[in-house]
C-alpha atoms as a PDB file:
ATOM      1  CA  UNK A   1      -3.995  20.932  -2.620  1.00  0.00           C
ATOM      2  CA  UNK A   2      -1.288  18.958  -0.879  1.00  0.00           C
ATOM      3  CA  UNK A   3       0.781  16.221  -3.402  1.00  0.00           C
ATOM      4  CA  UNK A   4       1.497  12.712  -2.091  1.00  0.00           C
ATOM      5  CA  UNK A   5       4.841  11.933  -3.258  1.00  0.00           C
ATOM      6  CA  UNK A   6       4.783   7.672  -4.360  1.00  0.00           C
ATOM      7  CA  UNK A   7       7.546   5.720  -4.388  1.00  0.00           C
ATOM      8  CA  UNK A   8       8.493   5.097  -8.401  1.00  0.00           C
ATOM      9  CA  UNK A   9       9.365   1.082  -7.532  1.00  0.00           C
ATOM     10  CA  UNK A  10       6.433   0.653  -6.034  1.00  0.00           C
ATOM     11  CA  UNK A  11       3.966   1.843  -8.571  1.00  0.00           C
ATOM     12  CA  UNK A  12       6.206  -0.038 -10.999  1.00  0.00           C
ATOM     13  CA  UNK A  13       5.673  -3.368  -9.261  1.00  0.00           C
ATOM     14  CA  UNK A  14       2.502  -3.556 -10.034  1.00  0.00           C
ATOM     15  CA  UNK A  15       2.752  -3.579 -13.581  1.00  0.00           C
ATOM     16  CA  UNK A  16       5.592  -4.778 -16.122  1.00  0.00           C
ATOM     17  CA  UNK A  17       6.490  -1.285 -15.854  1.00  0.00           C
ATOM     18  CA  UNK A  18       6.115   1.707 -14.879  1.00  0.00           C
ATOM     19  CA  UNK A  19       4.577   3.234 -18.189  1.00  0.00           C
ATOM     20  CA  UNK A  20       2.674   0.249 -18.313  1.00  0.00           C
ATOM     21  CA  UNK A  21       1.464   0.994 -14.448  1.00  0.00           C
ATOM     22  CA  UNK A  22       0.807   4.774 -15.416  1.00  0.00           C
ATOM     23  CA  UNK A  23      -1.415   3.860 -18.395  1.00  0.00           C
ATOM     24  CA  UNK A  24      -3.352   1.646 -16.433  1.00  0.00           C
ATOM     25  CA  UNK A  25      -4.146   4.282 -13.544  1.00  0.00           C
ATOM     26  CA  UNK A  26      -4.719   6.599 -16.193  1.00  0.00           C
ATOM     27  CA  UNK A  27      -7.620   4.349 -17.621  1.00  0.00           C
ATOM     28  CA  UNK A  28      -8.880   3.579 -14.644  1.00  0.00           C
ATOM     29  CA  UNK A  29      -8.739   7.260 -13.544  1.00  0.00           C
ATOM     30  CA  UNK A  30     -10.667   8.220 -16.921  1.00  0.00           C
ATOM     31  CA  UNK A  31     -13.541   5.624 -16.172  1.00  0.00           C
ATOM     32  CA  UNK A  32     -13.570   7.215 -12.226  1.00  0.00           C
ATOM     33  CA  UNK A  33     -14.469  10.597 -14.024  1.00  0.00           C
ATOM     34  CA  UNK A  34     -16.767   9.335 -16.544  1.00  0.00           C
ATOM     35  CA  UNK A  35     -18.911   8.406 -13.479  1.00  0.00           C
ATOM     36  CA  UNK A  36     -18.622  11.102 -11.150  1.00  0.00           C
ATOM     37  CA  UNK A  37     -19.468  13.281 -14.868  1.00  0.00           C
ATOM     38  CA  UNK A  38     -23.018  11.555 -14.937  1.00  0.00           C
ATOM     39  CA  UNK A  39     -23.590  10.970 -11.405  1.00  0.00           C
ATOM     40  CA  UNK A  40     -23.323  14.635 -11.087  1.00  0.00           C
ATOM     41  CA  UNK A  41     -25.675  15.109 -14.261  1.00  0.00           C
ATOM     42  CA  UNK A  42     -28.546  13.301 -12.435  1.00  0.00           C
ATOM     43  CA  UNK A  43     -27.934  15.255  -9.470  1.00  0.00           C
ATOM     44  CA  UNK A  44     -27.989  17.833 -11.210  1.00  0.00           C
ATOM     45  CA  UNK A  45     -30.659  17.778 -13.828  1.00  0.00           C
ATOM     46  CA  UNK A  46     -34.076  18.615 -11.743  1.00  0.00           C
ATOM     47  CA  UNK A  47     -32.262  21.157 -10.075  1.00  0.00           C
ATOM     48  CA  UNK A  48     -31.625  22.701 -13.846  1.00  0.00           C
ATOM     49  CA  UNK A  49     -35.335  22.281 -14.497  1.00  0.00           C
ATOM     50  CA  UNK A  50     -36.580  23.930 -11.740  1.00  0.00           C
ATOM     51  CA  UNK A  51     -33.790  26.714 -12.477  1.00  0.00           C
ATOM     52  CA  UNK A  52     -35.605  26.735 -16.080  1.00  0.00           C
ATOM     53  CA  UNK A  53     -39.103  28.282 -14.318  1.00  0.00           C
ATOM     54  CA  UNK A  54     -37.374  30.073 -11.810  1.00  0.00           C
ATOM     55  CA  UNK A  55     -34.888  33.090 -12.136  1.00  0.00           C
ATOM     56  CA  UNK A  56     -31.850  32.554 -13.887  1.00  0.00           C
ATOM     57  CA  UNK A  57     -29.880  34.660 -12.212  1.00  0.00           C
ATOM     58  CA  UNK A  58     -29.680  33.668  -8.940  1.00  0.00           C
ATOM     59  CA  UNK A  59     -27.400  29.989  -8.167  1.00  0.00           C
ATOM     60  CA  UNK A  60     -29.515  27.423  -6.380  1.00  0.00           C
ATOM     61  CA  UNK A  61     -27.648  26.932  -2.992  1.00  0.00           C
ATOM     62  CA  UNK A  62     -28.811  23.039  -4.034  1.00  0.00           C
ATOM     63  CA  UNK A  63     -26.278  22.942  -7.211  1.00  0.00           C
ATOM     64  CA  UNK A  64     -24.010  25.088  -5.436  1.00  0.00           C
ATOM     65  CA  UNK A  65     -24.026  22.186  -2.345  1.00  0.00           C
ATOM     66  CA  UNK A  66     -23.317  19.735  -5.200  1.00  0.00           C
ATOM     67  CA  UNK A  67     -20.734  21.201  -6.616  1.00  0.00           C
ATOM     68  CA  UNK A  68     -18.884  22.119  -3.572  1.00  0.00           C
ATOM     69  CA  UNK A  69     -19.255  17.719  -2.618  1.00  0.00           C
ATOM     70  CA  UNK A  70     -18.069  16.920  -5.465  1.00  0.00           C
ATOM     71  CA  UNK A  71     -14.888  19.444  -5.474  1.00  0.00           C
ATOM     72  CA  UNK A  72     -13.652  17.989  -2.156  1.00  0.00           C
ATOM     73  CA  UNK A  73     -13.626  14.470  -3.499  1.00  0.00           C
ATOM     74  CA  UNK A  74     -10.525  12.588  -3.637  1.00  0.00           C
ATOM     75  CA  UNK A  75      -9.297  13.467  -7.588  1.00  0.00           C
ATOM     76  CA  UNK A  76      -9.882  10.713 -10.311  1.00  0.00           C
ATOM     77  CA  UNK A  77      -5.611  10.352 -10.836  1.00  0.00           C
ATOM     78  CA  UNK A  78      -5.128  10.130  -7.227  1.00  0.00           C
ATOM     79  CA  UNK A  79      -8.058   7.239  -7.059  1.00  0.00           C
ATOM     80  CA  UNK A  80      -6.753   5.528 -10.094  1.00  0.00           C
ATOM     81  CA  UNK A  81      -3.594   4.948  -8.792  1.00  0.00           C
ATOM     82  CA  UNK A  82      -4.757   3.932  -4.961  1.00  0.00           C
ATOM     83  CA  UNK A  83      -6.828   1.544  -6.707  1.00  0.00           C
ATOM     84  CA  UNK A  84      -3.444   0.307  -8.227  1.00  0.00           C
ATOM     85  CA  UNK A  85      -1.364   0.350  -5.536  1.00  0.00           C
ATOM     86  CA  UNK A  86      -3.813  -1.376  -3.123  1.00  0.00           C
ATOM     87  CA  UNK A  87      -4.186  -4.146  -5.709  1.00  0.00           C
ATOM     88  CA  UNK A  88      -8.028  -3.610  -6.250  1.00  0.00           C
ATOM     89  CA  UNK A  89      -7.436  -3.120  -9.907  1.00  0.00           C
ATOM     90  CA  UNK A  90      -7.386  -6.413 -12.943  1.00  0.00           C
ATOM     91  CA  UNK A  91      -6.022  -6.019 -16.313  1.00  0.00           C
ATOM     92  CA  UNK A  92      -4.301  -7.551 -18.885  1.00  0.00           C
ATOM     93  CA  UNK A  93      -2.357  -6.596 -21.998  1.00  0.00           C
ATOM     94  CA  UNK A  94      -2.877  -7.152 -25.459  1.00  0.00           C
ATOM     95  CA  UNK A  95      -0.057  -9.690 -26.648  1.00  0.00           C
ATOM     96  CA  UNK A  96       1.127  -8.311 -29.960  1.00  0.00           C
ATOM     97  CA  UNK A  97       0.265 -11.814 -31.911  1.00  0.00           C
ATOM     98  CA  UNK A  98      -3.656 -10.832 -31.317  1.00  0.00           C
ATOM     99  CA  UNK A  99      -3.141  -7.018 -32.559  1.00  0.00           C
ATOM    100  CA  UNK A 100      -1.386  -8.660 -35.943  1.00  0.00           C
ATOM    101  CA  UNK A 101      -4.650 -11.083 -36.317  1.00  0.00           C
END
């Protein structure tokens, strides 16, 4: 797995800061895996059915295909924050007078 060093001003740019920036790829890297999670469960989910009649102990080469397609995906963090840094991304911040109402 290679590592794409980013430059730190850059990322911070795009945000008030850059713990402000990180949060926000963070988020958006959490929603990224919440869908790959169920689009992989409906993928998935005949496949475990028809595993259910069949024999248990042998892996469908179906699930295994799956698996393997959704391994070589680009990683939720790393999609999070190209979604950042190529301005695709909208969100604001709470102000502190609406937390205190």
């Amino acid at each position: 797995m290679k590592i794409t060093p980013l430059e730190i001003e850059e990322v911070e740019s795009k945000a008030g800061n850059i713990y402000e920036a990180v949060v926000v790829a963070a988020k958006r890297a959490r929603q990224i895996n919440d869908e790959q999670k169920l689009e992989y469960n409906q993928r998935v989910e005949p496949l475990i059915k028809a595993d259910e009649e069949a024999d248990d102990t042998v892996v469908s080469k179906d699930k295994m295909n799956i698996s393997v397609e959704f391994e070589t995906r680009p990683k939720p963090t790393e999609k999070g924050l190209d979604e950042l840094l190529d301005n695709e991304l909208e969100f604001r911040v709470r102000s502190e007078d609406a937390e205190e109402d």
